[in-house]
Protein backbone atom coordinates (compact mmCIF):
# COMPACT_ATOMS: atom_id res chain seq x y z
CA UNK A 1 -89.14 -236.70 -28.55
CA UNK A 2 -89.97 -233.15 -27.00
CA UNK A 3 -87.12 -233.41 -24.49
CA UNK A 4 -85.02 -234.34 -27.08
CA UNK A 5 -86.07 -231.07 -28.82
CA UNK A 6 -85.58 -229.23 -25.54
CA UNK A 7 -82.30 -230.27 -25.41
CA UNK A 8 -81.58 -229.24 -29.05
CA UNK A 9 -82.80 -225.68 -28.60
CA UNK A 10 -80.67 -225.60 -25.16
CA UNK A 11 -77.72 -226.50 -26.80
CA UNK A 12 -78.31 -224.13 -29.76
CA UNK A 13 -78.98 -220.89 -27.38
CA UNK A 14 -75.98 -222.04 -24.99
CA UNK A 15 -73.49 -222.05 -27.74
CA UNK A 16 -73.71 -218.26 -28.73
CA UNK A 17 -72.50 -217.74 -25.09
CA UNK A 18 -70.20 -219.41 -24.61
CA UNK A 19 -68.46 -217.80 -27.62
CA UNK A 20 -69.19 -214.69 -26.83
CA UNK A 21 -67.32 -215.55 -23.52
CA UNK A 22 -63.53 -216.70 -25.21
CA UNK A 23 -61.11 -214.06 -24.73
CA UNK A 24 -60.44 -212.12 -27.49
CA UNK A 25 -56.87 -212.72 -29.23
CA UNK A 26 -53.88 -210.14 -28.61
CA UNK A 27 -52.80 -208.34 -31.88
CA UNK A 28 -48.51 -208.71 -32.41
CA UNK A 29 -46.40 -211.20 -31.73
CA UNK A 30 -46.88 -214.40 -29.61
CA UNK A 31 -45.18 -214.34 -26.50
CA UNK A 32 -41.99 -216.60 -26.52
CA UNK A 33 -41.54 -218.46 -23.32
CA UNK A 34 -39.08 -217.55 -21.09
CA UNK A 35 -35.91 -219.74 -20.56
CA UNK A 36 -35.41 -221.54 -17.43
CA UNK A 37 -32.53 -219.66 -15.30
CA UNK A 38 -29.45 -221.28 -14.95
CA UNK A 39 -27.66 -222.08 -11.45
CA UNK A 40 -24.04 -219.87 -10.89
CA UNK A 41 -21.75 -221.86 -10.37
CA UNK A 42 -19.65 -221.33 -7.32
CA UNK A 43 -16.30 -219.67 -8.23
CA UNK A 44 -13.07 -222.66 -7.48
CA UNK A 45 -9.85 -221.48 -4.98
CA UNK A 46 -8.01 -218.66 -7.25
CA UNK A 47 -4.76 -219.86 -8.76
CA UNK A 48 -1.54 -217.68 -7.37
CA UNK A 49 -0.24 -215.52 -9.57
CA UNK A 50 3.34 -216.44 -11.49
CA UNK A 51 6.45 -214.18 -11.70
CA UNK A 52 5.73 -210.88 -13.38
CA UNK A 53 7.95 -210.41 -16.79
CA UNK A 54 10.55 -208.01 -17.36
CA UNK A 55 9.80 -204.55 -19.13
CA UNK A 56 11.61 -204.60 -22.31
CA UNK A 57 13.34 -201.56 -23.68
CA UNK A 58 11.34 -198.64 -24.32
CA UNK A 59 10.85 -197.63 -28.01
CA UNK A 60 13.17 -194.82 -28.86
CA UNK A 61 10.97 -191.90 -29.91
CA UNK A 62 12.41 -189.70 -33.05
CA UNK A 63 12.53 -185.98 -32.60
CA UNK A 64 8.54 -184.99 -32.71
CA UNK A 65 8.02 -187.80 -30.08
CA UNK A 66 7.17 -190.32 -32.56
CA UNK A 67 8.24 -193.84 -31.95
CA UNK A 68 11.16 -194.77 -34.15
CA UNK A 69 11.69 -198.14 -35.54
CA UNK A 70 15.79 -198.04 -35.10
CA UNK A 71 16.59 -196.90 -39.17
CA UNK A 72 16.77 -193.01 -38.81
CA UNK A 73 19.08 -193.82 -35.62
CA UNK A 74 21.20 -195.71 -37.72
CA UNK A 75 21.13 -193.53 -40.71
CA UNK A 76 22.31 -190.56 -38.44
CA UNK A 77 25.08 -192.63 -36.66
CA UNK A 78 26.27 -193.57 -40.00
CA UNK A 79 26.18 -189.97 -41.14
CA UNK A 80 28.25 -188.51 -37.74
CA UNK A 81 31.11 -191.23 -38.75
CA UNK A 82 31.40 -189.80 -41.87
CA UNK A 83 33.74 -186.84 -41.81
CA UNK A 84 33.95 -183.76 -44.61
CA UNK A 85 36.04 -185.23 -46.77
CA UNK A 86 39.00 -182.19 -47.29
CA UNK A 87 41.43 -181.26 -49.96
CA UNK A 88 44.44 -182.54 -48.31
CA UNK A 89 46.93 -181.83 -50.92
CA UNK A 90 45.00 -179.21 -53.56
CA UNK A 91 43.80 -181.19 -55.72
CA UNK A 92 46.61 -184.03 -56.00
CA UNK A 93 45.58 -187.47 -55.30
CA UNK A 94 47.42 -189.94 -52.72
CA UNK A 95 48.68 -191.72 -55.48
CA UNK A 96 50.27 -188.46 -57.14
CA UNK A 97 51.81 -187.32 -53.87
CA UNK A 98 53.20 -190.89 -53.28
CA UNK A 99 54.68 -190.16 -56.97
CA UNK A 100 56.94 -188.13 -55.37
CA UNK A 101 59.46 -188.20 -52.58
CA UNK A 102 61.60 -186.67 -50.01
CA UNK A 103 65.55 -185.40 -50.83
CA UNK A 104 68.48 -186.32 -48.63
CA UNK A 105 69.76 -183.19 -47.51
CA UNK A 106 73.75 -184.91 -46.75
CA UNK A 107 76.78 -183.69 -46.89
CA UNK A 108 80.65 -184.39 -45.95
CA UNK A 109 82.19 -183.67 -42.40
CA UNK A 110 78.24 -183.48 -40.65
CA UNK A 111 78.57 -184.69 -37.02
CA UNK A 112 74.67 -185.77 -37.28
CA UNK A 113 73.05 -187.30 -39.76
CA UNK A 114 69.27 -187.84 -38.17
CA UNK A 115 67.67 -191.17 -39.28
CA UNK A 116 64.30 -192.09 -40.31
CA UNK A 117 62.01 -194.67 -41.82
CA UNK A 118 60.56 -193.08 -44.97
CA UNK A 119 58.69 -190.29 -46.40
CA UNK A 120 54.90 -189.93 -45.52
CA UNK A 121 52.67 -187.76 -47.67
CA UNK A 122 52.83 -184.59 -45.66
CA UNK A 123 56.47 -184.41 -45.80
CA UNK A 124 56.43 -185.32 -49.23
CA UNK A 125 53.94 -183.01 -50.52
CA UNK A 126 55.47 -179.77 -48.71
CA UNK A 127 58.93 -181.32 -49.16
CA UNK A 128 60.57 -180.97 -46.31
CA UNK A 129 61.99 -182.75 -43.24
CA UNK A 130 59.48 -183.25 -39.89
CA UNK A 131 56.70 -180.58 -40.97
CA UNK A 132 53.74 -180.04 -38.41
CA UNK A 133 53.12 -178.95 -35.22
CA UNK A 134 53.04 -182.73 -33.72
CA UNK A 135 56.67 -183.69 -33.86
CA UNK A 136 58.92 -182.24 -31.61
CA UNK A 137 62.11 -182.39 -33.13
CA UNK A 138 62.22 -179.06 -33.79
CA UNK A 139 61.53 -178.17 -30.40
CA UNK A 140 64.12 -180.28 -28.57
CA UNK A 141 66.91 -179.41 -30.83
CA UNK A 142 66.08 -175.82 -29.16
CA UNK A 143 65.68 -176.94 -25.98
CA UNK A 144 69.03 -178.98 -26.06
CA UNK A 145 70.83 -176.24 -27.01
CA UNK A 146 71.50 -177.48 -30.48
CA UNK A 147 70.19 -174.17 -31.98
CA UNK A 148 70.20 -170.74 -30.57
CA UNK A 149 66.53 -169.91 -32.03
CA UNK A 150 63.59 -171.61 -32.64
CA UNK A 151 63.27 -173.61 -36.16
CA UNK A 152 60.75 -174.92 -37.88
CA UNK A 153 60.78 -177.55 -41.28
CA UNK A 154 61.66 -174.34 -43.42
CA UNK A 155 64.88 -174.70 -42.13
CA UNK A 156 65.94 -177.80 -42.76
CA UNK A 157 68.36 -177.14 -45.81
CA UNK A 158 70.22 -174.70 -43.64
CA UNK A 159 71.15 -176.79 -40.88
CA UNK A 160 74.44 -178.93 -42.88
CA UNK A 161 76.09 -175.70 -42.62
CA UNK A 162 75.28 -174.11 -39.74
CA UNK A 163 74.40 -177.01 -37.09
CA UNK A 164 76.53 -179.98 -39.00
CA UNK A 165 73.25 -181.59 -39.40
CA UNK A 166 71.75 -183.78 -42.28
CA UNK A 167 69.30 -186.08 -42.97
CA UNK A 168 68.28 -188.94 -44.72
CA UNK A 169 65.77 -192.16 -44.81
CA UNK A 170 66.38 -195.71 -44.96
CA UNK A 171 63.56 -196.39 -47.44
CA UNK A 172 63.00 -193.57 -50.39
CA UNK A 173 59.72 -194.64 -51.39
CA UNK A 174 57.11 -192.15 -49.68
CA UNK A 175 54.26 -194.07 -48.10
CA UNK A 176 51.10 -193.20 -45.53
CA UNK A 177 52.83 -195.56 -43.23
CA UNK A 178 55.50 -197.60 -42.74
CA UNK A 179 53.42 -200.58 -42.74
CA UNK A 180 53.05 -200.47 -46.19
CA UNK A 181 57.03 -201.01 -47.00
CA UNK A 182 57.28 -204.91 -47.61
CA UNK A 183 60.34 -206.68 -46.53
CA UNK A 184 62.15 -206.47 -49.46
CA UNK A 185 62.23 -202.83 -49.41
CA UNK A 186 63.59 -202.72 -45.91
CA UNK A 187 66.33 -204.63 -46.62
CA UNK A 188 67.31 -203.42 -49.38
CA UNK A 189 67.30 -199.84 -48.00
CA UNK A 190 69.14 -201.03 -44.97
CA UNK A 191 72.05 -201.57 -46.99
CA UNK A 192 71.50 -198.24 -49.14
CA UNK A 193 71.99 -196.47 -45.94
CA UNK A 194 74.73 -198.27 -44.72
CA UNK A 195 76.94 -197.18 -48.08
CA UNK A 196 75.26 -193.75 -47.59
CA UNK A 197 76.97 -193.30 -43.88
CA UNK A 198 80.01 -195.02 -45.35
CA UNK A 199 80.02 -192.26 -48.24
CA UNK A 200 79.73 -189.44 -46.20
CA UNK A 201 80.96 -190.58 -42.84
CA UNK A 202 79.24 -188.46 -40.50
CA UNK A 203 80.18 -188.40 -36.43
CA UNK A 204 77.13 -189.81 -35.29
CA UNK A 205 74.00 -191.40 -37.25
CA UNK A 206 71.22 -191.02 -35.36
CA UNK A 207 68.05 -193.66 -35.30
CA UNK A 208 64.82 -191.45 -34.69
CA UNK A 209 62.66 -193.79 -33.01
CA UNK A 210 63.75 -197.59 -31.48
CA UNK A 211 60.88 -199.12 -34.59
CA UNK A 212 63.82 -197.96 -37.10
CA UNK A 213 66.60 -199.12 -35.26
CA UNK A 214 65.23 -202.76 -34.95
CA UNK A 215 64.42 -202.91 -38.77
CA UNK A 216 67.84 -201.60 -39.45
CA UNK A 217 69.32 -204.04 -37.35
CA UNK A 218 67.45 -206.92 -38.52
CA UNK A 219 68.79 -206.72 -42.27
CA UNK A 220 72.24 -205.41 -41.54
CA UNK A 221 73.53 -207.75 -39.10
CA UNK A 222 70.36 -210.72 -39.23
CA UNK A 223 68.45 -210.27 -35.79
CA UNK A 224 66.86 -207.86 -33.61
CA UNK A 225 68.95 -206.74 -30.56
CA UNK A 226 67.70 -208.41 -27.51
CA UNK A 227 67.44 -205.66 -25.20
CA UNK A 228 67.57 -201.89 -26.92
CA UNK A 229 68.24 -198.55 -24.74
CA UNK A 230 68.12 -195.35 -25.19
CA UNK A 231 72.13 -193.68 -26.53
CA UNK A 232 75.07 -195.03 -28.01
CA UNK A 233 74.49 -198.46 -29.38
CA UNK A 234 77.26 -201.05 -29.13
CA UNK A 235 77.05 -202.59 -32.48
CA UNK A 236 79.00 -201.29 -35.52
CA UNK A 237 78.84 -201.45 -38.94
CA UNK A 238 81.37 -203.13 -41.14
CA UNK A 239 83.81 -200.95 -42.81
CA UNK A 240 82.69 -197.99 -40.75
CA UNK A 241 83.48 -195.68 -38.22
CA UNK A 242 80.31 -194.08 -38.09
CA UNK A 243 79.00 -194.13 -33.66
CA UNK A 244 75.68 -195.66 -34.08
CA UNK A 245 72.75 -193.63 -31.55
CA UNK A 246 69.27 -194.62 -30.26
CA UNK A 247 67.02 -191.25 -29.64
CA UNK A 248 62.94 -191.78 -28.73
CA UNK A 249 60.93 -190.85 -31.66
CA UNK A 250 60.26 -187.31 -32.22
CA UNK A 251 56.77 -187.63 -32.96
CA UNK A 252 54.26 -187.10 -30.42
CA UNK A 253 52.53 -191.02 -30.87
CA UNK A 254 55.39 -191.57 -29.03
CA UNK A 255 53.53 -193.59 -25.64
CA UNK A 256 57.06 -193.78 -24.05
CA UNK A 257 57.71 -190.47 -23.67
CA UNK A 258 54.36 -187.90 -24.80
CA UNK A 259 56.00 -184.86 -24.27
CA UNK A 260 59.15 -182.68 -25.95
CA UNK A 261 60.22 -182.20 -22.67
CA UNK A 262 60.72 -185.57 -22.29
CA UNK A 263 63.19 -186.01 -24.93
CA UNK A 264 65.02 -183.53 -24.20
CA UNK A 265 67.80 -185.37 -22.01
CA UNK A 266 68.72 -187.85 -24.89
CA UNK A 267 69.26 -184.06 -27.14
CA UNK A 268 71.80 -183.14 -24.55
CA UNK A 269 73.43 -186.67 -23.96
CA UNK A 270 73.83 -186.45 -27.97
CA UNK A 271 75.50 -183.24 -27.93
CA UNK A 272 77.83 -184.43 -24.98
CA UNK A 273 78.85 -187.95 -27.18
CA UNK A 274 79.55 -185.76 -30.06
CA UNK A 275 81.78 -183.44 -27.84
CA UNK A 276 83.89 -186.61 -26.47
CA UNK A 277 84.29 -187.60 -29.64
CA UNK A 278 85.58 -184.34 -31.23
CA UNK A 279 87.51 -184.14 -28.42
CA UNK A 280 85.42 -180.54 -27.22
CA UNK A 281 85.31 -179.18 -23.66
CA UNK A 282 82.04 -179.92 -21.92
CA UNK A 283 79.83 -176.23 -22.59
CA UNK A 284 78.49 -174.74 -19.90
CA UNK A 285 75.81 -172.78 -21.34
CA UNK A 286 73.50 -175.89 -21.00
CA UNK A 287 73.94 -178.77 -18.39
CA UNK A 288 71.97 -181.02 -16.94
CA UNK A 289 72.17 -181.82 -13.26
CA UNK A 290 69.68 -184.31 -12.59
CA UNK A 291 67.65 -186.41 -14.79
CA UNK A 292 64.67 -188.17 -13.89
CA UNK A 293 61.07 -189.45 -15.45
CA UNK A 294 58.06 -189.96 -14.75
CA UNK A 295 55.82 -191.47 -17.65
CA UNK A 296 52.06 -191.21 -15.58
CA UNK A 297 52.82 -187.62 -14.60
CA UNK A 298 54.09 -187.35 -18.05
CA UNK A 299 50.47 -188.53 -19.12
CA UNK A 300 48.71 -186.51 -17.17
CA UNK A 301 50.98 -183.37 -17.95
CA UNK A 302 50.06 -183.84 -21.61
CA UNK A 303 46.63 -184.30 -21.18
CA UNK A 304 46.81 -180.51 -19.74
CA UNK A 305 48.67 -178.85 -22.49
CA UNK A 306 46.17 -180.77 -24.54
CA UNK A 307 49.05 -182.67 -26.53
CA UNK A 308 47.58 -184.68 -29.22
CA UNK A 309 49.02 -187.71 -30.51
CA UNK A 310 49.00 -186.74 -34.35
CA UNK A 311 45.47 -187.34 -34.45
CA UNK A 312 44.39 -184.33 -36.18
CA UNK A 313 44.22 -183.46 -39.94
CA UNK A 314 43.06 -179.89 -40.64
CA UNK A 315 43.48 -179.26 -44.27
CA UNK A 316 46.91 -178.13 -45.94
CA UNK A 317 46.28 -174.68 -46.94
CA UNK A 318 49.60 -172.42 -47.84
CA UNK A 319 51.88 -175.34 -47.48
CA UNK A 320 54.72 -173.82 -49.06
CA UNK A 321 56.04 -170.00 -48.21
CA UNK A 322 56.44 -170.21 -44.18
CA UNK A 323 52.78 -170.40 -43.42
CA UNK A 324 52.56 -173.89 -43.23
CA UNK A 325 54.72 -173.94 -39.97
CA UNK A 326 52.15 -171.60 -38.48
CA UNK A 327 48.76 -173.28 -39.19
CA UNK A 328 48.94 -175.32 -41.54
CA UNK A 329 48.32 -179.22 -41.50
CA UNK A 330 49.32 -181.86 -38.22
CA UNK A 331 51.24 -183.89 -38.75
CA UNK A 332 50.62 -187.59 -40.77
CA UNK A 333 48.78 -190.11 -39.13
CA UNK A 334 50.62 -193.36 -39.29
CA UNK A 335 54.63 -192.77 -39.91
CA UNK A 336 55.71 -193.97 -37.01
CA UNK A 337 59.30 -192.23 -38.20
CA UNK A 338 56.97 -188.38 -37.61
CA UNK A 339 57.35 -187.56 -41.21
């Protein structure tokens, strides 16, 4: 029973030590454990690379740099298309100056009468016969000798008398182009200007341009001619004495011949058919000793001078009173006849 006792009291003064041994406990969190590393894995064979892909357009960039999305581009393209609309005709509509038309200027014992399609607006508004600085009929009838100064349109209503020289239309109606006659029309003013030339019996009617010639042909005797040249025509009309002649177009859209110069020679041959049939002595005072053409040097000639084909349209101010001639508008775009 005593060592029993002993063993009591050893136990009881061991067990204060060995507490006061145990490690005191760490104030904060617990510790977590770490995480077991993984193994790299080993990189595979690298994969070759495909075809690179094209750059695509840039982005256009506006005017401060800024990238534009394509509308102000096509706002201002729209905008440079648009042109300042002008007062063509002073305040008159198309429809008001279509209202009107362009007078025959005729007469008995003429040895011309000069031939177009019909009236376009210019010549209808000033009222007179190839206005504008783009047709040269003015020009070559100068340069042919058929006048001793140079005309312009003011002139027109002086040349019966003094040059034997009238004119006239096949259709009346004034239109911005020819285009817009319908068939109807055509034929019916082919035969108007067939009694006209019977009525007045002039030398020599003269086509202005091979376009009205064809249509002229086509309703008078029922068919275009199958091959047209330049001069006296072989076909007649019934009843009528009058010598048919083919002249180019005096307007400067003329692609045959761009240049007055160029249409000069078919001037003189005119004046020389109108001599043999009168029966006059061949004049001296203009003659022509070689003629010869060539339509790319032509071209390029007129691209020079900077000839325009009609394609300008610079307002219509003092139409009437000379100064038209001088500066006023070109010429209409769209009569093929140079009206």
């Amino acid at each position: 029973m005593a060592h029993m006792v002993v063993s009591h009291e050893l136990m009881a003064q061991q067990e204060p030590a060995n507490i006061a041994k145990a490690p005191a406990k760490k104030r904060g969190r617990t510790a977590q454990p770490k995480e077991p590393k993984m193994p790299k894995a080993k990189p595979g064979p690298k994969a070759k690379p495909g075809p690179k892909a094209k750059p695509g357009p840039k982005p256009k960039k506006g005017k401060e740099g800024q990238e534009a999305d394509g509308t102000q581009e096509k706002i201002d393209k729209t905008f440079k298309k648009v042109k300042k609309k002008r007062d063509r005709f002073k305040g008159m509509t198309e429809d008001e100056v279509m209202s009107r038309t362009l007078t025959d200027i005729l007469d008995y014992n003429l040895d011309y009468v000069i031939i177009g399609i019909n009236p376009g607006l210019v010549a209808a508004y000033v009222g007179r016969w190839f206005p504008g600085h783009g047709n040269h009929f003015w020009k070559c009838l100068f340069l042919s000798g058929f006048t001793d100064e140079q005309l312009n349109h003011m002139s027109d209503t002086s040349l019966p008398e003094k040059y034997k020289i009238g004119f006239t239309n096949m259709v009346a109606r004034t239109t911005p182009g020819s285009k817009d006659l319908s068939t109807k029309e055509l034929r019916e003013g082919a035969l108007i200007l067939a009694e006209k030339l019977k009525k007045y019996k002039p030398l020599i009617a003269v086509f202005n341009g091979k376009c009205i010639y064809e249509m002229f042909c086509r309703e008078m005797f029922g068919k275009k001619p199958k091959k047209l040249d330049f001069g006296l025509q072989p076909h007649k009309i019934p009843d009528c004495e009058v010598a048919l002649y083919l002249m180019p177009s005096s307007s400067a859209r003329c692609a045959q011949f761009p240049r007055a110069q160029d249409k000069v020679h078919f001037y003189i041959k005119l004046r020389e058919l109108r001599n043999q049939l009168r029966g006059v002595a061949r004049s001296d005072e203009i003659q022509e000793l070689e003629y010869s053409f060539d339509l790319g040097l032509a071209k390029e000639d007129a691209k020079r001078m900077a000839i325009k084909e009609e394609a300008y349209d610079p307002g219509y101010e003092a139409a009437f009173g000379g100064a038209y001639g001088e500066g006023g508008p070109g010429p209409e775009e769209g009569q093929s006849n140079g009206h």
